[in-house]
Protein backbone atom coordinates (compact mmCIF):
# COMPACT_ATOMS: atom_id res chain seq x y z
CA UNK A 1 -11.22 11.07 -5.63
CA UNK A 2 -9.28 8.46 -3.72
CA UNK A 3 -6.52 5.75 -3.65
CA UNK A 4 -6.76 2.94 -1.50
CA UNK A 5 -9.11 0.87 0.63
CA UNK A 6 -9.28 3.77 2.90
CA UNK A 7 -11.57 5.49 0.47
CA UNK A 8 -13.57 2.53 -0.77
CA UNK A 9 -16.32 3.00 2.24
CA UNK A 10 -16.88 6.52 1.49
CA UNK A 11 -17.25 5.93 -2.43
CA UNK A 12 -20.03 3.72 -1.09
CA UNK A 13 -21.60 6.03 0.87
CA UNK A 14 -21.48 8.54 -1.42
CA UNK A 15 -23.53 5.76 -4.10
CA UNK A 16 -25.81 4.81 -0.97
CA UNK A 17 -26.83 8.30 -0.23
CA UNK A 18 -30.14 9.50 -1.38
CA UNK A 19 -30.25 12.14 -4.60
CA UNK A 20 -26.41 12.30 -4.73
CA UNK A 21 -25.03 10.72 -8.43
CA UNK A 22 -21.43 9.89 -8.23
CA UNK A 23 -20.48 11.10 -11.86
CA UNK A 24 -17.10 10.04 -11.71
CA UNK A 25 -14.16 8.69 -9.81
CA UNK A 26 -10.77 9.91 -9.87
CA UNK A 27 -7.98 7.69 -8.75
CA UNK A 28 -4.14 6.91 -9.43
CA UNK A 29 -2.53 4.85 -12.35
CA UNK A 30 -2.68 1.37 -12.30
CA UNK A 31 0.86 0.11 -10.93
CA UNK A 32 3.18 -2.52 -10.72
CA UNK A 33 2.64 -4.75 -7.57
CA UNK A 34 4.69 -7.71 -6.05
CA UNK A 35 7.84 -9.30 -7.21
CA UNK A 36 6.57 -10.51 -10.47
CA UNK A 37 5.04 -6.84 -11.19
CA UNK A 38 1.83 -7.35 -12.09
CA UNK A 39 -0.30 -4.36 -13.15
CA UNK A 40 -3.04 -3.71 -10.86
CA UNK A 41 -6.00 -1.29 -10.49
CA UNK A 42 -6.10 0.53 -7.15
CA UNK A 43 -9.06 -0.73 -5.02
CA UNK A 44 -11.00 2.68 -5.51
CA UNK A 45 -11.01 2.02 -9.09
CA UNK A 46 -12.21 -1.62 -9.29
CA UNK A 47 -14.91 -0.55 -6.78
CA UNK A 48 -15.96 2.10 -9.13
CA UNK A 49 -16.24 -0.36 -12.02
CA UNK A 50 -18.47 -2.85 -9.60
CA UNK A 51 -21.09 0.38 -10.22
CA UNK A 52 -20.18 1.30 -13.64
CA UNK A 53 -18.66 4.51 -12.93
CA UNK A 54 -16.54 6.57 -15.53
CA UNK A 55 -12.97 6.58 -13.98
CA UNK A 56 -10.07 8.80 -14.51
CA UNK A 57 -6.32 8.45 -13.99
CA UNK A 58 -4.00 11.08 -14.17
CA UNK A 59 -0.63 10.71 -13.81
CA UNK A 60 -0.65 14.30 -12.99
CA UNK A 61 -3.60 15.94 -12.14
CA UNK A 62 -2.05 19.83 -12.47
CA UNK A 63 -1.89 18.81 -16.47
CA UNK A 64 -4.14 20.82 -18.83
CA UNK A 65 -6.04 17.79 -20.72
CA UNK A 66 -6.56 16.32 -16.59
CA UNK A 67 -8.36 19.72 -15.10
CA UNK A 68 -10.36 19.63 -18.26
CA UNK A 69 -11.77 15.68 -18.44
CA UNK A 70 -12.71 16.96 -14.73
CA UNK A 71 -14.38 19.99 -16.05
CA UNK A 72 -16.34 18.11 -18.58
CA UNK A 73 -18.13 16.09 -15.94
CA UNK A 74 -19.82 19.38 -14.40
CA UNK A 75 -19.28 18.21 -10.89
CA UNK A 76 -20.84 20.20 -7.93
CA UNK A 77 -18.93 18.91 -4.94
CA UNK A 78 -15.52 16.94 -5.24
CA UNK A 79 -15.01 14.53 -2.81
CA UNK A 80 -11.29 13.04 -1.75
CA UNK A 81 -9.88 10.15 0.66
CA UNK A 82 -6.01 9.48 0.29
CA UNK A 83 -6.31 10.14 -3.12
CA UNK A 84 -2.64 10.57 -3.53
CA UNK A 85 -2.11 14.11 -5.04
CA UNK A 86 -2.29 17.43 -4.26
CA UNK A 87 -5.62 19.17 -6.08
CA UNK A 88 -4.21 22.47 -7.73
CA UNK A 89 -6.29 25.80 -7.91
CA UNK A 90 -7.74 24.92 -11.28
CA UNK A 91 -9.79 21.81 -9.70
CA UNK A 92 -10.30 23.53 -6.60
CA UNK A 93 -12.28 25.96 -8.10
CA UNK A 94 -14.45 23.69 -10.33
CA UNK A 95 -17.28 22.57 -7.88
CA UNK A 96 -19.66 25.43 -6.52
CA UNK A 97 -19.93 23.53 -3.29
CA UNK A 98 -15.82 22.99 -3.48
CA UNK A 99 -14.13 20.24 -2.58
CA UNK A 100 -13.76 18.91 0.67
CA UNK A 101 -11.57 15.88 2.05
CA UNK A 102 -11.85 12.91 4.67
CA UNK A 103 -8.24 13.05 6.59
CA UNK A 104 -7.41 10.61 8.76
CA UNK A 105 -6.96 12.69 11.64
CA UNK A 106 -7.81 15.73 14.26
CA UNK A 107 -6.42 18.64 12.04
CA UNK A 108 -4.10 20.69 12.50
CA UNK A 109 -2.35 17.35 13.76
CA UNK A 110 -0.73 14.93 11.63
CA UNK A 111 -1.04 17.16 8.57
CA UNK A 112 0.54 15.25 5.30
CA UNK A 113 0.80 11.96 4.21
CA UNK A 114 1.22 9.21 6.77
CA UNK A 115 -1.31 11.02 9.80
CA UNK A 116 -2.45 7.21 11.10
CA UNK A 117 1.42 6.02 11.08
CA UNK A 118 3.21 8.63 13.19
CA UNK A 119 -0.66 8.79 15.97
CA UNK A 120 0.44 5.00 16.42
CA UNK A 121 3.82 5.69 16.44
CA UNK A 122 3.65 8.63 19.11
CA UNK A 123 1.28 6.95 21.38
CA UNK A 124 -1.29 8.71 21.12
CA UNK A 125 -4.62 7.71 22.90
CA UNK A 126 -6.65 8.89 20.74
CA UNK A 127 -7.05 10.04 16.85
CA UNK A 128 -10.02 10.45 14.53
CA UNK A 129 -11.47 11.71 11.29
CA UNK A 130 -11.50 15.42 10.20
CA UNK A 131 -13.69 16.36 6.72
CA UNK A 132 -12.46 19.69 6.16
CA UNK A 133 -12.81 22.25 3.20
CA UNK A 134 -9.38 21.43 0.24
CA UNK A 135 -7.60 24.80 0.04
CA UNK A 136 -4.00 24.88 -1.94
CA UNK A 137 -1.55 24.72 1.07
CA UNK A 138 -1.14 21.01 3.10
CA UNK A 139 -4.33 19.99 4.59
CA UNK A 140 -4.42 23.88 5.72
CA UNK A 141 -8.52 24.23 4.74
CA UNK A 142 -11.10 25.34 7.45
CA UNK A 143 -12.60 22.24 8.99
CA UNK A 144 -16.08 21.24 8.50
CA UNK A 145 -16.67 18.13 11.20
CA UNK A 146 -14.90 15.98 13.35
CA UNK A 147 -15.01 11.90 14.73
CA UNK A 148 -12.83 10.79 17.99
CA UNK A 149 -11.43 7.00 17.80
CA UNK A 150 -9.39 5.62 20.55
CA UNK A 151 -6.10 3.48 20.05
CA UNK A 152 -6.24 0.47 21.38
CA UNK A 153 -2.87 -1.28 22.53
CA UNK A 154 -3.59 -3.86 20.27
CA UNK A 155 -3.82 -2.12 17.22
CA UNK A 156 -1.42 -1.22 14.57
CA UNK A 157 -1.66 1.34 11.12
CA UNK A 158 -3.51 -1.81 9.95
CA UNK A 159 -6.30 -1.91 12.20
CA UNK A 160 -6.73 1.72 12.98
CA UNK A 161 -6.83 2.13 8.87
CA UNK A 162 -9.76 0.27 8.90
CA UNK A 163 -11.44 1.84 12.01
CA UNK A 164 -10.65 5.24 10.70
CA UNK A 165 -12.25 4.31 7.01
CA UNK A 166 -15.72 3.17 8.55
CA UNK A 167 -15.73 6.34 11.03
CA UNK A 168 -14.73 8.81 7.64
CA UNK A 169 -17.68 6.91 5.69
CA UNK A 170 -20.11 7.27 8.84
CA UNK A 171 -18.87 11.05 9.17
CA UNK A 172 -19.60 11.77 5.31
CA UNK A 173 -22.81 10.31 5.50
CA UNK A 174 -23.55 12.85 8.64
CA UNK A 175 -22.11 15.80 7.14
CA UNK A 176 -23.76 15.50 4.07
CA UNK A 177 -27.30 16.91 4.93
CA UNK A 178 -25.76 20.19 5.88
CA UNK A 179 -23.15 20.35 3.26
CA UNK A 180 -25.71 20.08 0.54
CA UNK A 181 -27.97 22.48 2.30
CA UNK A 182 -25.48 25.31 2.47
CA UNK A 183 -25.23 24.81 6.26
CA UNK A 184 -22.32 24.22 7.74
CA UNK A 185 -19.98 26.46 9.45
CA UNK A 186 -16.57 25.78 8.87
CA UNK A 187 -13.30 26.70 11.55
CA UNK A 188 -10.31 27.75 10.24
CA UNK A 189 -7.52 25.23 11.90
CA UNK A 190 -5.21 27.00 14.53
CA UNK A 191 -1.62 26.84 11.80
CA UNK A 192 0.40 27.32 15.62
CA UNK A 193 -1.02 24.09 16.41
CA UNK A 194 0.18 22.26 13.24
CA UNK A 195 1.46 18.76 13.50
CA UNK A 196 2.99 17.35 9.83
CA UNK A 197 2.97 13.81 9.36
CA UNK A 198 5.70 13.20 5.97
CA UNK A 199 5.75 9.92 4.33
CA UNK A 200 7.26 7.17 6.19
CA UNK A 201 11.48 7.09 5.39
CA UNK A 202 13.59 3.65 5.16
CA UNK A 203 15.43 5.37 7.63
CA UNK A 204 12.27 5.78 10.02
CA UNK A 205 11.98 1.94 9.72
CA UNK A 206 14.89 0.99 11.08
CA UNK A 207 15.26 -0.21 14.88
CA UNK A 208 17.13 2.13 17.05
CA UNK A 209 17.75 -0.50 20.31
CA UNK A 210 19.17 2.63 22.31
CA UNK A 211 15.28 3.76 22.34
CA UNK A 212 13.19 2.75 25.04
CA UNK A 213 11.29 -0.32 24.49
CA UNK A 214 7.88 1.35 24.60
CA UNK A 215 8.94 3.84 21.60
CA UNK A 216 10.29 0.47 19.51
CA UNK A 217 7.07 -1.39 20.54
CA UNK A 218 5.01 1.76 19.15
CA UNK A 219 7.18 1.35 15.74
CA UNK A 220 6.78 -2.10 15.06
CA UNK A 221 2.88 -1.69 15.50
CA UNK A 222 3.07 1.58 13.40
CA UNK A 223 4.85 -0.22 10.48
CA UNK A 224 2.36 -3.22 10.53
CA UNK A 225 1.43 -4.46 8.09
CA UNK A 226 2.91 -3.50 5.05
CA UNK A 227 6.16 -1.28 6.04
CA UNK A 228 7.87 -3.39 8.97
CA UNK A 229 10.22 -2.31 11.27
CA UNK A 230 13.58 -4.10 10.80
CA UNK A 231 16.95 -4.47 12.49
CA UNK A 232 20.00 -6.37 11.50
CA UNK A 233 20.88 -9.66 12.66
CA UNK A 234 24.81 -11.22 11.01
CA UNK A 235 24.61 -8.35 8.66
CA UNK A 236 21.02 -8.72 6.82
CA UNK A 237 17.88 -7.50 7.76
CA UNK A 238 15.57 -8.81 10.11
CA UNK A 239 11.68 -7.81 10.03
CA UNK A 240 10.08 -7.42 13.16
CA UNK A 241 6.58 -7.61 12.64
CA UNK A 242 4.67 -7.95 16.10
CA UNK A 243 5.92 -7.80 19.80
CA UNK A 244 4.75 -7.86 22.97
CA UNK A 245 3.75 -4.84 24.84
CA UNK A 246 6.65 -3.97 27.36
CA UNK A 247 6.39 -4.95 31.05
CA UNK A 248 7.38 -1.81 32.97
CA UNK A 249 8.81 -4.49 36.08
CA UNK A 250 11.06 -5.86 33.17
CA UNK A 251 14.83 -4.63 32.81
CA UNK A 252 17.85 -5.58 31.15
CA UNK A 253 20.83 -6.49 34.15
CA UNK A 254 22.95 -2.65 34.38
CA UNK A 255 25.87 -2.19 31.69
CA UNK A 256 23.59 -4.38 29.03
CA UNK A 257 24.20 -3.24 25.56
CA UNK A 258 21.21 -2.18 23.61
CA UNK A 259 19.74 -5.26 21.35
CA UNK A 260 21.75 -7.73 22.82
CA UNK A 261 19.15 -10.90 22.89
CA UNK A 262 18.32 -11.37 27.00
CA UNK A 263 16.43 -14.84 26.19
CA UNK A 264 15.79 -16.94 23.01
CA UNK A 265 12.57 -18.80 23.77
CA UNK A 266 9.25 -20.25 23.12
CA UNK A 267 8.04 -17.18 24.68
CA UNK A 268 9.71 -15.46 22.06
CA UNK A 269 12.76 -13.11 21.46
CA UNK A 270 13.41 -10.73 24.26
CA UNK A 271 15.81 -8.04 23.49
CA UNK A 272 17.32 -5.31 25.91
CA UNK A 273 16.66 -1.93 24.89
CA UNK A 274 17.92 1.76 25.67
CA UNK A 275 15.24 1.10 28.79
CA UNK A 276 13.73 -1.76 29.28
CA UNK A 277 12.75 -5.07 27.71
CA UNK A 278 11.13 -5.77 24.11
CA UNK A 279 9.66 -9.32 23.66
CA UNK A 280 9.30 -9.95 19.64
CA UNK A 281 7.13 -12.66 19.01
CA UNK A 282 6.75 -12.93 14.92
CA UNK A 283 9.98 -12.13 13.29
CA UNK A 284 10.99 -12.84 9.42
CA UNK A 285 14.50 -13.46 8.26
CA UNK A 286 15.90 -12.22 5.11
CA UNK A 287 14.39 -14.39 1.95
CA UNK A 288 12.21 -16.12 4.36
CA UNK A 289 8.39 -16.01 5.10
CA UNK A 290 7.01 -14.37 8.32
CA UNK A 291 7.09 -16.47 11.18
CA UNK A 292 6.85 -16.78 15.00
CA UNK A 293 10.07 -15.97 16.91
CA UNK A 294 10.53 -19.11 18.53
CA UNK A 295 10.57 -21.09 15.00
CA UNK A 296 13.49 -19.07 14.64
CA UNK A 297 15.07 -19.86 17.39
CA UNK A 298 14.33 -23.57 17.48
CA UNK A 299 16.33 -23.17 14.04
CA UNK A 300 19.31 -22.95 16.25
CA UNK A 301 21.13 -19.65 14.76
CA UNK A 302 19.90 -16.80 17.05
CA UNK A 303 20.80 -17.54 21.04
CA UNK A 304 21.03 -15.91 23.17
CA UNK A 305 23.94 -13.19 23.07
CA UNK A 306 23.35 -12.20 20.15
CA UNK A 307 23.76 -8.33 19.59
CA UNK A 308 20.92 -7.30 16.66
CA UNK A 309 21.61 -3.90 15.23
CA UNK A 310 25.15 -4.17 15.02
């Protein structure tokens, strides 16, 4: 059971692994995508028809006729990966060896929806992979195995997405031999030590200059590449996709107001922040394409001056 590309590796090692059969995949409705709103699969789902797999799609899983398509395939262990929706007690109890789920983090941590987002967005050092037993509450089930990964400075959601999809698939594939053999010994997670992690808000998204400009640089790379942080700029949005990391030796001059532009540049636009200086370096304006800060500015419109936010 799973959603996006996140769970594509695991699906494979799940058809990879020696006397497991995948009988079925369970993923989300195909939905609308891009301006023109074309219907699309999610990529769990065309990777399951690559194999031939049946594939189900509930709009809601907690409905009747949905618990009982999953009943008729007889499964003995369910496995999810950002499949999307929360299992209720009917499915839960289906498998004999239960169902157990890849989250993209160290439990109790980042609990919810968005775990990768807010460990780039908080600066963490570090995150990881937990493959824990599903119980009905939040990512509340005792915890089966764990998988360190370090954040880089140069990575963003994007990046560490992909880095935390090959360590989930590699941790699967080591769990496995216990799991099947009855083996493991699962921890209850310490609920004092719970971290949530909600789905990111529009609000979230938005560029507060008066932060420092380590907590907007951590943002921008946490909304990369499909969210994007944004500020305003003559009243419409701007999207600021990638900046530099901050030089601790670089200030704005005392009394500067937060987001005013400091330089306009083919090194890019450097904005004062609450403390501190944030070089952004691709930018993209509204009804316009991504590009790198200094096309902008060789466009003439943003100098320096310039107050974004307001």
């Amino acid at each position: 059971m799973g959603t996006p590309e996140f769970a594509v590796l695991p699906l494979r090692t799940l058809l990879a692994y020696e006397g497991v059969e995948v009988v079925g995949v369970v993923t989300q409705p195909d939905r609308p995508v891009g301006r023109k709103r074309v219907l699309t699969p999610t990529p769990v789902k065309v990777e399951a028809e690559l194999h031939g797999l049946p594939v189900l799609q509930p709009e809601r899983l907690r409905r009747p006729e949905s618990v009982e398509e999953l009943r008729a395939l007889a499964p003995d262990l369910i496995v999810t990966a950002a499949y999307g929706q929360i299992l209720p007690k009917s499915v839960l109890d289906l498998p004999k060896l239960g169902c157990i789920n890849i989250h993209a983090s160290l439990l109790p941590k980042y609990r919810g929806g968005a775990p990768i987002h807010y460990a780039v967005m908080n600066g963490d050092p570090v995150t990881g992979v937990t493959i824990m037993y599903m119980a009905e509450g939040l990512d509340t089930g005792d915890m089966i195995s764990k998988i360190e990964v370090p954040i880089e400075d140069t990575d963003t959601t994007g990046s560490m997405f992909d880095k935390l999809s090959m360590a989930g698939a590699q941790l699967l594939q080591d769990t496995l031999p216990d799991l099947l053999a009855g083996r493991v010994q699962a921890v209850p997670q310490n609920d004092a030590e719970a971290v949530y992690s909600p789905n990111i808000t529009r609000e979230q998204e938005r560029i507060e200059w008066s932060r420092s400009a380590v907590e907007i640089w951590q943002l921008v790379r946490a909304l990369h590449p499909r969210l994007g942080a944004f500020t305003l700029w003559n009243g419409e949005v701007l999207k600021v996709w990638q900046c530099a990391k901050p030089d601790a030796a670089e200030q704005a001059p005392a009394g500067t107001v937060p987001g005013t532009v400091l330089e306009a540049g083919e090194r890019g636009i450097a904005v004062a922040a609450g403390s501190g200086v944030l070089r952004l370096t691709e930018v993209q304006p509204a009804g316009k394409k991504a590009m790198d800060a200094a096309t902008l500015v060789r466009g003439g419109q943003l100098q320096r001056g310039t107050v974004l936010g307001s």
